[in-house]
C-alpha atoms as a PDB file:
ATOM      1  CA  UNK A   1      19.448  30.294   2.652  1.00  0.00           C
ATOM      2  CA  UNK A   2      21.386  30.835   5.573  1.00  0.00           C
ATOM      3  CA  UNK A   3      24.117  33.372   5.977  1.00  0.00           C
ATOM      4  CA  UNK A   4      26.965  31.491   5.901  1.00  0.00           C
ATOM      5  CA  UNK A   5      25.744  29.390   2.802  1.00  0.00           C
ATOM      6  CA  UNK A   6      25.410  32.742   1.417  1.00  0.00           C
ATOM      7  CA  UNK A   7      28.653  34.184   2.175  1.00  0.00           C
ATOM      8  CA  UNK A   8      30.300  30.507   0.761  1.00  0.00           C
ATOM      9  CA  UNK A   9      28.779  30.772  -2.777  1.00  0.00           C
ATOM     10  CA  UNK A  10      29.201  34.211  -2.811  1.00  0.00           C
ATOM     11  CA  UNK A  11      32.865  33.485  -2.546  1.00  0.00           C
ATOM     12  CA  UNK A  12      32.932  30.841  -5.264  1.00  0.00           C
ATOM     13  CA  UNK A  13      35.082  31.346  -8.375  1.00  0.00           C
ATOM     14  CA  UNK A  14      32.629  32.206 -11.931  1.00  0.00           C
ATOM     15  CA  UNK A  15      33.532  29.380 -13.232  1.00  0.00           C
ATOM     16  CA  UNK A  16      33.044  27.148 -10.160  1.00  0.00           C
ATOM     17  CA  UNK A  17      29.364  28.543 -10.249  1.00  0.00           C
ATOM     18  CA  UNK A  18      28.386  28.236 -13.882  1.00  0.00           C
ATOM     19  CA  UNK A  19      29.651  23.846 -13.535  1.00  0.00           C
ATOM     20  CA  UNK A  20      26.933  23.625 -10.878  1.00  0.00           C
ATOM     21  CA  UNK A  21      24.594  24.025 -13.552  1.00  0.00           C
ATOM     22  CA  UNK A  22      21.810  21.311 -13.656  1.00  0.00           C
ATOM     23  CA  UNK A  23      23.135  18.596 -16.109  1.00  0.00           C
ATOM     24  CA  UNK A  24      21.227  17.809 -18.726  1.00  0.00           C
ATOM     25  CA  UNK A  25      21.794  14.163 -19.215  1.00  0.00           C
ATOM     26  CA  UNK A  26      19.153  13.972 -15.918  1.00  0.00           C
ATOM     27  CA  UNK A  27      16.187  12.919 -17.778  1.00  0.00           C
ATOM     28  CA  UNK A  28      18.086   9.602 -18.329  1.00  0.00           C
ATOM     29  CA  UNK A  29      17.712   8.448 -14.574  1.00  0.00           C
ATOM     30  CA  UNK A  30      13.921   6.839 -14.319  1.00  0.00           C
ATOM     31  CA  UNK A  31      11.533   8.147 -11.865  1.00  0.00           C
ATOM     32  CA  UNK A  32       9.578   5.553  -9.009  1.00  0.00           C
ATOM     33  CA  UNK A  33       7.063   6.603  -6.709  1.00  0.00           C
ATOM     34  CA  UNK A  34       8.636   6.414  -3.224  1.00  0.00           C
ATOM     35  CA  UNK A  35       5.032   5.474  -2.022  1.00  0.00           C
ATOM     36  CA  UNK A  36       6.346   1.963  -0.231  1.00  0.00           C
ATOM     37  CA  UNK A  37       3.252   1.712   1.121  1.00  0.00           C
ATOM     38  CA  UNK A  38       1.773   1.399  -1.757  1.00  0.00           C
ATOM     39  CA  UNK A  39       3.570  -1.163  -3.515  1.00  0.00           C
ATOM     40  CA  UNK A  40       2.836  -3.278  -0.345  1.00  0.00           C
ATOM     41  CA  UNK A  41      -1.030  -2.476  -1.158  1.00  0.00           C
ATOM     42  CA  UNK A  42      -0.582  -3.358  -5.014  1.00  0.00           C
ATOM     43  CA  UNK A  43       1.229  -6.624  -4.294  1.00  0.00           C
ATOM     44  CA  UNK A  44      -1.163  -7.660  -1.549  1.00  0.00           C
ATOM     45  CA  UNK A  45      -3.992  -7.083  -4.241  1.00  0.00           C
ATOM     46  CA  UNK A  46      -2.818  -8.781  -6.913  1.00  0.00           C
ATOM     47  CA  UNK A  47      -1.857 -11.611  -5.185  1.00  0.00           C
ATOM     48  CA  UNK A  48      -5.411 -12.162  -3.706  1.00  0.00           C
ATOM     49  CA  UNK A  49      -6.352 -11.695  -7.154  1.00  0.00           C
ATOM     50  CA  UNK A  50      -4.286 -14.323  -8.721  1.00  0.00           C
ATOM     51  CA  UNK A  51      -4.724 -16.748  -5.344  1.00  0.00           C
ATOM     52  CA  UNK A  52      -8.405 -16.128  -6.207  1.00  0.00           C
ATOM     53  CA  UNK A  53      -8.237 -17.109 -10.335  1.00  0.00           C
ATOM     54  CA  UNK A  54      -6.225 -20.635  -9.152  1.00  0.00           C
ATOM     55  CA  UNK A  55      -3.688 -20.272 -11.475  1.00  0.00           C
ATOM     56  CA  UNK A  56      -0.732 -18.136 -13.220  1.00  0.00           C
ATOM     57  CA  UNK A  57      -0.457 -17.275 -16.695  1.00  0.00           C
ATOM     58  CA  UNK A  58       1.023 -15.286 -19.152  1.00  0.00           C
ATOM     59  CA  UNK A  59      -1.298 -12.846 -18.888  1.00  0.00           C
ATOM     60  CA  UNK A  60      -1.220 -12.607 -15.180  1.00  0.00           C
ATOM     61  CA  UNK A  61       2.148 -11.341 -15.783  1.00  0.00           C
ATOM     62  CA  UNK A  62       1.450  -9.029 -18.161  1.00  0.00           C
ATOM     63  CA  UNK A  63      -1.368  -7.877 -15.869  1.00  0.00           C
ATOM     64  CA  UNK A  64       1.110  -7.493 -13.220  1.00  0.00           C
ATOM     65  CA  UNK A  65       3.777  -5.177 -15.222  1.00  0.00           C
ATOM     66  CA  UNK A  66       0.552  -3.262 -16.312  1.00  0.00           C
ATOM     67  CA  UNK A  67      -0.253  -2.674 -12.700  1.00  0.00           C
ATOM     68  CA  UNK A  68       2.937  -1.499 -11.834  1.00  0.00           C
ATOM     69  CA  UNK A  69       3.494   0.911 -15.019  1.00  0.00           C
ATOM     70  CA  UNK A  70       0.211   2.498 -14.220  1.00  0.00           C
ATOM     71  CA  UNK A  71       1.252   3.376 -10.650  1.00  0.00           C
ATOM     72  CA  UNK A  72       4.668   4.633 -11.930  1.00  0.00           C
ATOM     73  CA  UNK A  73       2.982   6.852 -14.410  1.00  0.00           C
ATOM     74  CA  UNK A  74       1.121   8.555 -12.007  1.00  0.00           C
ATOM     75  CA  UNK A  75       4.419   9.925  -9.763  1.00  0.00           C
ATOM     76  CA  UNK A  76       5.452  12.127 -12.687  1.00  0.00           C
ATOM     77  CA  UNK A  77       2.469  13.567 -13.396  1.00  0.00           C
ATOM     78  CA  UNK A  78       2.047  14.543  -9.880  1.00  0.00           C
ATOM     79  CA  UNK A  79       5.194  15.745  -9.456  1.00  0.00           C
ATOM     80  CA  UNK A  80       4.694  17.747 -12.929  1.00  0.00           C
ATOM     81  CA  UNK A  81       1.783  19.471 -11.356  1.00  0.00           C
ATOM     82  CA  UNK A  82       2.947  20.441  -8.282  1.00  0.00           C
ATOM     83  CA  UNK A  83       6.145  22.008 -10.086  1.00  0.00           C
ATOM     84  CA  UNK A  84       3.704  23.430 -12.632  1.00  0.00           C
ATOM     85  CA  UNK A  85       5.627  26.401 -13.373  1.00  0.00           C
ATOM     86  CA  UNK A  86       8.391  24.718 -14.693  1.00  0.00           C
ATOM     87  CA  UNK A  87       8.434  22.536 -17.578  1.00  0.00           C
ATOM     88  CA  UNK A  88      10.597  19.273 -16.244  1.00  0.00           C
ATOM     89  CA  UNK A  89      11.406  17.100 -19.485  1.00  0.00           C
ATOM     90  CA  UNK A  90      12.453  14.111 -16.931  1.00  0.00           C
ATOM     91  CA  UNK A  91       8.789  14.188 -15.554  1.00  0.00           C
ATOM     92  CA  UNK A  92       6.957  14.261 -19.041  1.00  0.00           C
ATOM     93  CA  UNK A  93       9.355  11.386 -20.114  1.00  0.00           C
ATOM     94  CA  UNK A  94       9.147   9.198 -17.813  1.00  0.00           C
ATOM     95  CA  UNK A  95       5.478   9.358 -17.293  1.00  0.00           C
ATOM     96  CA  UNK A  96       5.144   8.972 -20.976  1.00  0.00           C
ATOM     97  CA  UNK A  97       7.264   6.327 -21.273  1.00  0.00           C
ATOM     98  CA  UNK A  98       5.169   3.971 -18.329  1.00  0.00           C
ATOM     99  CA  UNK A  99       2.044   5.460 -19.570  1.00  0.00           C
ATOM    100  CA  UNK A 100       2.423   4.056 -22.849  1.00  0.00           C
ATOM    101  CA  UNK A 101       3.962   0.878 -21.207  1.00  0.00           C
ATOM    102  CA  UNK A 102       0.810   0.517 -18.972  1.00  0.00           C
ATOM    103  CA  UNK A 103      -2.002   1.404 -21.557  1.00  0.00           C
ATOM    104  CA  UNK A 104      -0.228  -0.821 -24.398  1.00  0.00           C
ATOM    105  CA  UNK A 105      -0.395  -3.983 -22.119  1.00  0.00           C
ATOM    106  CA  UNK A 106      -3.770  -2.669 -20.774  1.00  0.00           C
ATOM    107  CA  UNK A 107      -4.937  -2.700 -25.103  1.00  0.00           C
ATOM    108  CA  UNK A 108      -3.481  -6.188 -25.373  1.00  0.00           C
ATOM    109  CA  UNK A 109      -4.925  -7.665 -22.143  1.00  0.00           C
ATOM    110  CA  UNK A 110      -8.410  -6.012 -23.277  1.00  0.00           C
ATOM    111  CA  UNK A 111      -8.203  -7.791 -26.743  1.00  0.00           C
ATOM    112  CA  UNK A 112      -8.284 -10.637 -25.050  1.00  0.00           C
ATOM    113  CA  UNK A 113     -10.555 -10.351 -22.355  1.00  0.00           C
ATOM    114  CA  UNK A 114     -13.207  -6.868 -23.309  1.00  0.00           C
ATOM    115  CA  UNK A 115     -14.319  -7.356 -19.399  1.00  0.00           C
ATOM    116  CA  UNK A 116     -11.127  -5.620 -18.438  1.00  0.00           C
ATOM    117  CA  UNK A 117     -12.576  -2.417 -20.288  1.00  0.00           C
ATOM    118  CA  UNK A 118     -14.379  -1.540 -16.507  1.00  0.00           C
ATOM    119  CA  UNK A 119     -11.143  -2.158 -14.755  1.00  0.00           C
ATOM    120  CA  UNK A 120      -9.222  -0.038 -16.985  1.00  0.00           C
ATOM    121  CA  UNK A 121     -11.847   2.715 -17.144  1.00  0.00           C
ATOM    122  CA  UNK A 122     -11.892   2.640 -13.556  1.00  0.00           C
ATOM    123  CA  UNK A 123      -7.934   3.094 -13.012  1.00  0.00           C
ATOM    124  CA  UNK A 124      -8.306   6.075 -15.179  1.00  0.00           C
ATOM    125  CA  UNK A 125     -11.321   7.836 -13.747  1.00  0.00           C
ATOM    126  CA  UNK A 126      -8.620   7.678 -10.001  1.00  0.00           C
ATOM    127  CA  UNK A 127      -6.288   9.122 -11.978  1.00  0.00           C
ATOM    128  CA  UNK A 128      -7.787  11.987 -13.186  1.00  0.00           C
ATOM    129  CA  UNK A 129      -9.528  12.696  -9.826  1.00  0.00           C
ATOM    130  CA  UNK A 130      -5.842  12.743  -8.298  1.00  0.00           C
ATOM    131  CA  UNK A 131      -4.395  14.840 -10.802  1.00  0.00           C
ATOM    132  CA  UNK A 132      -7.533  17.532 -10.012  1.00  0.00           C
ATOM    133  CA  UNK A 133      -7.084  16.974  -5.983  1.00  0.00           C
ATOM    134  CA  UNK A 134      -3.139  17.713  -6.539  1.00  0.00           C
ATOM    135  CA  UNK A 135      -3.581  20.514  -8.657  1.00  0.00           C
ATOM    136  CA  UNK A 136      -6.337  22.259  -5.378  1.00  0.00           C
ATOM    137  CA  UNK A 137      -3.957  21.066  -3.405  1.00  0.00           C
ATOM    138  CA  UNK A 138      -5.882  18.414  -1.783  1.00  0.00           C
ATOM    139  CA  UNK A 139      -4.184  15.234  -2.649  1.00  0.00           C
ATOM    140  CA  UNK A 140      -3.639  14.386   1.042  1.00  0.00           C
ATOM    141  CA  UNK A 141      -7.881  14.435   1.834  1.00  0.00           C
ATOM    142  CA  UNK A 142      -9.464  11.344   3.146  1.00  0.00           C
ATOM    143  CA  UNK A 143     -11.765  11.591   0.073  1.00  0.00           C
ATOM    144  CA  UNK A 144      -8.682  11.223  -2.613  1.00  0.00           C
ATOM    145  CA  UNK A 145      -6.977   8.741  -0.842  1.00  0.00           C
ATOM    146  CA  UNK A 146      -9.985   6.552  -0.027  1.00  0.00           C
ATOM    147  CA  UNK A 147      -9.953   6.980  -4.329  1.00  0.00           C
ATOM    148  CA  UNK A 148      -5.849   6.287  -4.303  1.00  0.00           C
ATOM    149  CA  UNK A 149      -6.455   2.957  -2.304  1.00  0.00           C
ATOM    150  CA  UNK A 150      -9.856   2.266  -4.134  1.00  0.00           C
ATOM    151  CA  UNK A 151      -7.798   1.867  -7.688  1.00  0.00           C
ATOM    152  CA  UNK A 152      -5.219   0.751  -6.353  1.00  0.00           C
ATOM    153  CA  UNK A 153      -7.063  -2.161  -5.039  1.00  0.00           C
ATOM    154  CA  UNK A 154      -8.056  -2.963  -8.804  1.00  0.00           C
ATOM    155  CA  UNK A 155      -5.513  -4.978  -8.789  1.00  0.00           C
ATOM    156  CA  UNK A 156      -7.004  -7.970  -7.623  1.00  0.00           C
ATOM    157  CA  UNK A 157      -9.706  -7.946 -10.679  1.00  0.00           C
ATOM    158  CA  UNK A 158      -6.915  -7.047 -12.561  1.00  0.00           C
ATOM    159  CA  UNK A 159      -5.238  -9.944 -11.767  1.00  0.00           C
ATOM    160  CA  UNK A 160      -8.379 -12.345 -11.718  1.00  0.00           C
ATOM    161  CA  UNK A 161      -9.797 -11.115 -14.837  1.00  0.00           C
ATOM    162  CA  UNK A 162      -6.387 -11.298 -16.971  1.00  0.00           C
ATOM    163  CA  UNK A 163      -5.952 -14.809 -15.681  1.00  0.00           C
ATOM    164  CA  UNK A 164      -9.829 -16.080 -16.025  1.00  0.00           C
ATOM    165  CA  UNK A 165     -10.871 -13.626 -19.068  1.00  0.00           C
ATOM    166  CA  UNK A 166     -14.103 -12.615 -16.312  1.00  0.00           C
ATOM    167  CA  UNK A 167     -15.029 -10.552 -13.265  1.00  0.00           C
ATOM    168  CA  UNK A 168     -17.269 -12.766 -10.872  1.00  0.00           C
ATOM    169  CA  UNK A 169     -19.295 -11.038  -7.577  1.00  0.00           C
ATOM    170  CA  UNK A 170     -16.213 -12.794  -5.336  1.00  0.00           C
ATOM    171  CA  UNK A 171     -13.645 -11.012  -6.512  1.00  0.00           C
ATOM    172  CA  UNK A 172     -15.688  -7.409  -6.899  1.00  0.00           C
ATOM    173  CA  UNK A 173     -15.927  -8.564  -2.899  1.00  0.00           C
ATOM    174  CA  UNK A 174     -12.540  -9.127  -3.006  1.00  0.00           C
ATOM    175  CA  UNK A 175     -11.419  -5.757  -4.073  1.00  0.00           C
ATOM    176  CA  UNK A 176     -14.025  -4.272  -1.728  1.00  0.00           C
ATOM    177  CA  UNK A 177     -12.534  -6.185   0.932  1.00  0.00           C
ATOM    178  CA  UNK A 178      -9.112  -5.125   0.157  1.00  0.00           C
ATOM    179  CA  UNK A 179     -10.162  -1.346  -0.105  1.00  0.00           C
ATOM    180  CA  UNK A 180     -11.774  -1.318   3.066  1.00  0.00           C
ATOM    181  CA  UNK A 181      -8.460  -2.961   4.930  1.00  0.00           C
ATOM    182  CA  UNK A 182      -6.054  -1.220   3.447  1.00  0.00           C
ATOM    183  CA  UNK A 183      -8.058   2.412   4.061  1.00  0.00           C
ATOM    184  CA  UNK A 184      -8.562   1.606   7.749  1.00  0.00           C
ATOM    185  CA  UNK A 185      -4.780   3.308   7.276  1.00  0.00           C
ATOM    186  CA  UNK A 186      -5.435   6.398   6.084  1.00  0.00           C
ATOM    187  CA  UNK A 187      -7.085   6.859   9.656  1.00  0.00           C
ATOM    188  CA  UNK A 188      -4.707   5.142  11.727  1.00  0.00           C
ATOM    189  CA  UNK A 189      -1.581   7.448  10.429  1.00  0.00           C
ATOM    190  CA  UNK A 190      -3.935  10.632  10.780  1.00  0.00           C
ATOM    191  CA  UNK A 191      -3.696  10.117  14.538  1.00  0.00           C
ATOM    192  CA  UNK A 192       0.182  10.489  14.315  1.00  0.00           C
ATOM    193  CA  UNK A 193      -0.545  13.943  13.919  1.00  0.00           C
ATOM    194  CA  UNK A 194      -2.091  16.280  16.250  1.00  0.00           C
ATOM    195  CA  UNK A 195      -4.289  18.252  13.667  1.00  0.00           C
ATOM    196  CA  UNK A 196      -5.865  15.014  12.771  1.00  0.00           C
ATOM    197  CA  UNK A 197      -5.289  13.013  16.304  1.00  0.00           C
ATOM    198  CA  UNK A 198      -9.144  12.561  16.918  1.00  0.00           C
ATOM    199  CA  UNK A 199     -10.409   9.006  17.432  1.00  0.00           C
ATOM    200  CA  UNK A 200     -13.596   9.883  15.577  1.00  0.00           C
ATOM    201  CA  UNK A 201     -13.347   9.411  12.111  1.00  0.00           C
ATOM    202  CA  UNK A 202     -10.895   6.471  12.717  1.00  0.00           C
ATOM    203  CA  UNK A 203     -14.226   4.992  15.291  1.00  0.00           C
ATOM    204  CA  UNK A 204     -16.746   6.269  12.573  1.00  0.00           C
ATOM    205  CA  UNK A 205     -14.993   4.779   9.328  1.00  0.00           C
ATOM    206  CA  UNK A 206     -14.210   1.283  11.016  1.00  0.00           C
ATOM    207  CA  UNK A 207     -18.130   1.178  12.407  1.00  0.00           C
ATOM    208  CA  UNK A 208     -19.459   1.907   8.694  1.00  0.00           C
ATOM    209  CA  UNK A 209     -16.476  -0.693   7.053  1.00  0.00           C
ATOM    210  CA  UNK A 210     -17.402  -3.181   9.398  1.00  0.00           C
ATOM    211  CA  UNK A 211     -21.299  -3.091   8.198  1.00  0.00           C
ATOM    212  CA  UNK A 212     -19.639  -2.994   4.660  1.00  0.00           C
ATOM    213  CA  UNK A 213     -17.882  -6.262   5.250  1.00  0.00           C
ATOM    214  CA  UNK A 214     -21.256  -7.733   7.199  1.00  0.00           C
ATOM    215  CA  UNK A 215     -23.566  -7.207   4.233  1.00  0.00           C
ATOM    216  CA  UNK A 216     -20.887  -8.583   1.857  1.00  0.00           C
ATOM    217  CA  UNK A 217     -20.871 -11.437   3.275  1.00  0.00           C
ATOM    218  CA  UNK A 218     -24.848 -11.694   3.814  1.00  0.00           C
ATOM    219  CA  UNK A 219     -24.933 -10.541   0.287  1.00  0.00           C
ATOM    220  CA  UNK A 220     -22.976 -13.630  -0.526  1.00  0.00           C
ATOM    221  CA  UNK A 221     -19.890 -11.810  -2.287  1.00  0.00           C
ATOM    222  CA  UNK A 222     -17.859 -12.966   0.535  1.00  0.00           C
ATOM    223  CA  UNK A 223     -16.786 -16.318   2.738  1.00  0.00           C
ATOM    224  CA  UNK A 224     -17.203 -16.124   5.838  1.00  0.00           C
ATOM    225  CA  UNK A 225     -13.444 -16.715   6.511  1.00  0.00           C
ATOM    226  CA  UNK A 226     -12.498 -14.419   4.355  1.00  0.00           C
ATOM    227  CA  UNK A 227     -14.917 -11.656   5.458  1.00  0.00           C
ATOM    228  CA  UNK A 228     -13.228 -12.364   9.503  1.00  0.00           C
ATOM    229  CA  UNK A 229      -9.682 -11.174   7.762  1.00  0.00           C
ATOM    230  CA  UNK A 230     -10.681  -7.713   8.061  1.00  0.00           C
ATOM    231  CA  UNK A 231     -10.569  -8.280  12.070  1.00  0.00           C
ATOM    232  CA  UNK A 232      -6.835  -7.624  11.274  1.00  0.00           C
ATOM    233  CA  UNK A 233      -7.875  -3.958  10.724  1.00  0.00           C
ATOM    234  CA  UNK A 234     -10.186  -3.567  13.533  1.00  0.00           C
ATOM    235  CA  UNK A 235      -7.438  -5.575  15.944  1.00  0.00           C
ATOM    236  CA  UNK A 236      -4.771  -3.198  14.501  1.00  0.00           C
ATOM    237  CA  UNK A 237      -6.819  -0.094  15.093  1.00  0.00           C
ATOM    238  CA  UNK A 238      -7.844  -0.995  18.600  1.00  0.00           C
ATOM    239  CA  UNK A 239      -4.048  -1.283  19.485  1.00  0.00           C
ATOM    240  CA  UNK A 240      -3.189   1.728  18.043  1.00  0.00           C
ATOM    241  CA  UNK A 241      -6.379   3.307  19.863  1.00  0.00           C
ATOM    242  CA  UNK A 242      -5.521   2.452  23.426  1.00  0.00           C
ATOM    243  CA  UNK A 243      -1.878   2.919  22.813  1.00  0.00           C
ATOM    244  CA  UNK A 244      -1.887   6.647  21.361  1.00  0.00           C
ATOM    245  CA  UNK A 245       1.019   8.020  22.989  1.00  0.00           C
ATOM    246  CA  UNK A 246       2.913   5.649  22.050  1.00  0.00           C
ATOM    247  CA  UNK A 247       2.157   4.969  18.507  1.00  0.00           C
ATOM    248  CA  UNK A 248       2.438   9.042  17.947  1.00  0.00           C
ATOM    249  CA  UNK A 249       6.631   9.271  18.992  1.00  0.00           C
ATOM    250  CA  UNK A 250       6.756   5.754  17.361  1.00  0.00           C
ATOM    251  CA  UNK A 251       9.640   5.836  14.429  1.00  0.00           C
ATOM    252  CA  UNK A 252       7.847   5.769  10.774  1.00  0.00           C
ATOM    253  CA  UNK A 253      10.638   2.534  10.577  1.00  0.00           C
ATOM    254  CA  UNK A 254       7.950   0.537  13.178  1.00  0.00           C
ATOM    255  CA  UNK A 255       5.035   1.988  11.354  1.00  0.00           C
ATOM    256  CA  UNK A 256       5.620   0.837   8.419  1.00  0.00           C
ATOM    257  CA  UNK A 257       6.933  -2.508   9.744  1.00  0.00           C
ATOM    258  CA  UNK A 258       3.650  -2.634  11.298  1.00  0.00           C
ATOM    259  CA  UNK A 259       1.372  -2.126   8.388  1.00  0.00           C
ATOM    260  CA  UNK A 260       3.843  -4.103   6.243  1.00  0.00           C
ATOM    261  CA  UNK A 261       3.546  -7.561   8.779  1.00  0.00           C
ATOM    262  CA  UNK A 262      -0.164  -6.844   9.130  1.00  0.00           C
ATOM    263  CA  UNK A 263      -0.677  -6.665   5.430  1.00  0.00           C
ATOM    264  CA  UNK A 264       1.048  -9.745   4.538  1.00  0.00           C
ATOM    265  CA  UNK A 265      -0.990 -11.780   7.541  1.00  0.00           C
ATOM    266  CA  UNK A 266      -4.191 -10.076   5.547  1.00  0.00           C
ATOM    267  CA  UNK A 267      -2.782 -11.709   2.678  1.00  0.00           C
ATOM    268  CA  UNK A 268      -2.345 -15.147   4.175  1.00  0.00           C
ATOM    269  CA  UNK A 269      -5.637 -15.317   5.553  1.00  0.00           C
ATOM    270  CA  UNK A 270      -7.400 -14.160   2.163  1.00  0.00           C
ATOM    271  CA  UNK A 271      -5.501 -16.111  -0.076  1.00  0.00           C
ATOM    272  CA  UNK A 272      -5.776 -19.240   2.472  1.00  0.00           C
ATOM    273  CA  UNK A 273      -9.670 -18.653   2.493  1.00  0.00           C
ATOM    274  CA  UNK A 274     -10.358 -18.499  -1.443  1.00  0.00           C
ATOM    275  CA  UNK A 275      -8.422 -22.107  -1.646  1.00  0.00           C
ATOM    276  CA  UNK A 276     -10.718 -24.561  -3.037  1.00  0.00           C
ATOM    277  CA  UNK A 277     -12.370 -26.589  -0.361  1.00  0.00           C
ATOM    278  CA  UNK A 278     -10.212 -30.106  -1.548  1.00  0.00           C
ATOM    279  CA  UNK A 279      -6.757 -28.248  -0.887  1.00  0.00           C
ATOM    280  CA  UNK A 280      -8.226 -26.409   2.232  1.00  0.00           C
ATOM    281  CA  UNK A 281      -8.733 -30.030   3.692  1.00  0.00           C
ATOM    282  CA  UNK A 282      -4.940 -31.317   2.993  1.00  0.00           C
END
């Protein structure tokens, strides 16, 4: 607090100070994650995952709110943690309330389809390794947010397996796809920073994704156009990498404008490559 803040409330008549207290009427006002990026990420998914099932049901609806609820859950609790030494009734309540949101959908879309049980189980396992890396203080390692993007990516067999009551080898390659694209990120930010500003990791992680993608497709799990969508990343990253300078003093406004138009031309080209082969020749 500076001095003349100090001097100004110092000055401030008893009553004046005791209305500044908190009011307690703000547990009413809901919490959302400001995470844009990763609604972008959870949109992108799920739509590959519904492009992928060929159709849109109830349930793909109800898949989708579940989605969203989960993520919104997990902004409280993080934010509970961190403030750990202070009880925050708005935190506990809102996280409660799109917790039980989430996992009652979740219940209802399992009835129907028991697959789901892995996708669910999955979504949870993230969420407890976040919680752990936020309360060490590590929620911002490459290792917990490879996990963040990883379940958020679930998504897409969210999506397909709501819609088509199964989980096929596609969309598991799918939503390996998707985690590998949309973690190329985590590495291309890092060199916004000068602590983290080596090309290394970045070169390392898109050499080993790229062999990911490869044996996908050998494997079968993916198309062969839709394996050649995650030359978006590698394009993007070879940009960024012989344009440094100028991506660091970029404004966060073109970053995320960036990752936002490059997300949505992933999307095009993955949704566009699952189309069945009759529409693909209109």
């Amino acid at each position: 607090m500076t001095q003349s803040t100090s001097k100004a409330f110092a000055e401030k008549p008893l009553l004046a100070r005791r209305n500044t207290k908190p009011n307690p009427q703000t547990w009413y006002r809901p919490t959302f994650s400001p995470e844009h990026g990763v609604y972008v990420v959870l949109l992108v998914s799920f739509l590959i995952g519904a492009a992928a099932a060929q159709t849109w049901t109830w349930t793909t609806t109800l898949a989708l709110v579940c989605a969203f609820c989960g993520f919104q859950a997990e902004h409280p609790l993080v934010l509970q943690i961190k403030q750990r030494r202070s009880w925050k009734p708005r935190f506990f309540i809102w996280g409660g309330v799109y917790a039980v949101a989430s996992g009652a959908i979740a219940l209802c879309l399992y009835l129907k389809s028991p697959v789901l049980l892995w996708i669910h189980a999955g979504a949870i396992a993230a969420l407890v390794v976040d919680a752990f890396s936020v309360l060490h203080r590590e929620q911002k390692s490459i290792f917990n947010e490879l996990i963040t993007f990883a379940a958020v990516c679930l998504s897409a067999p969210l999506a397909y397996a709501a819609t088509t009551g199964i989980i096929s080898i596609s969309v598991m390659g799918l939503w390996a796809l998707n985690t590998l694209y949309f973690s190329s990120t985590i590495f291309t930010v890092k060199l916004r920073k000068s602590k983290t500003s080596s090309l290394i990791p970045a070169v390392i992680y898109h050499a080993i994704a790229t062999l990911i993608v490869v044996a996908l497709y050998w494997l079968g799990w993916l198309s062969p156009a839709t394996a050649l969508a995650f030359g978006l990343a590698l394009l993007k990253f070879g940009i960024i990498a012989l344009n440094q300078q100028w991506y660091r003093t970029a404004k966060i406004q073109f970053v995320a404008m960036l990752e936002t138009g490059t997300a949505f031309a992933f999307l095009t080209i993955v949704a566009l490559s699952v189309l069945p082969a009759h529409l693909m020749a209109l």
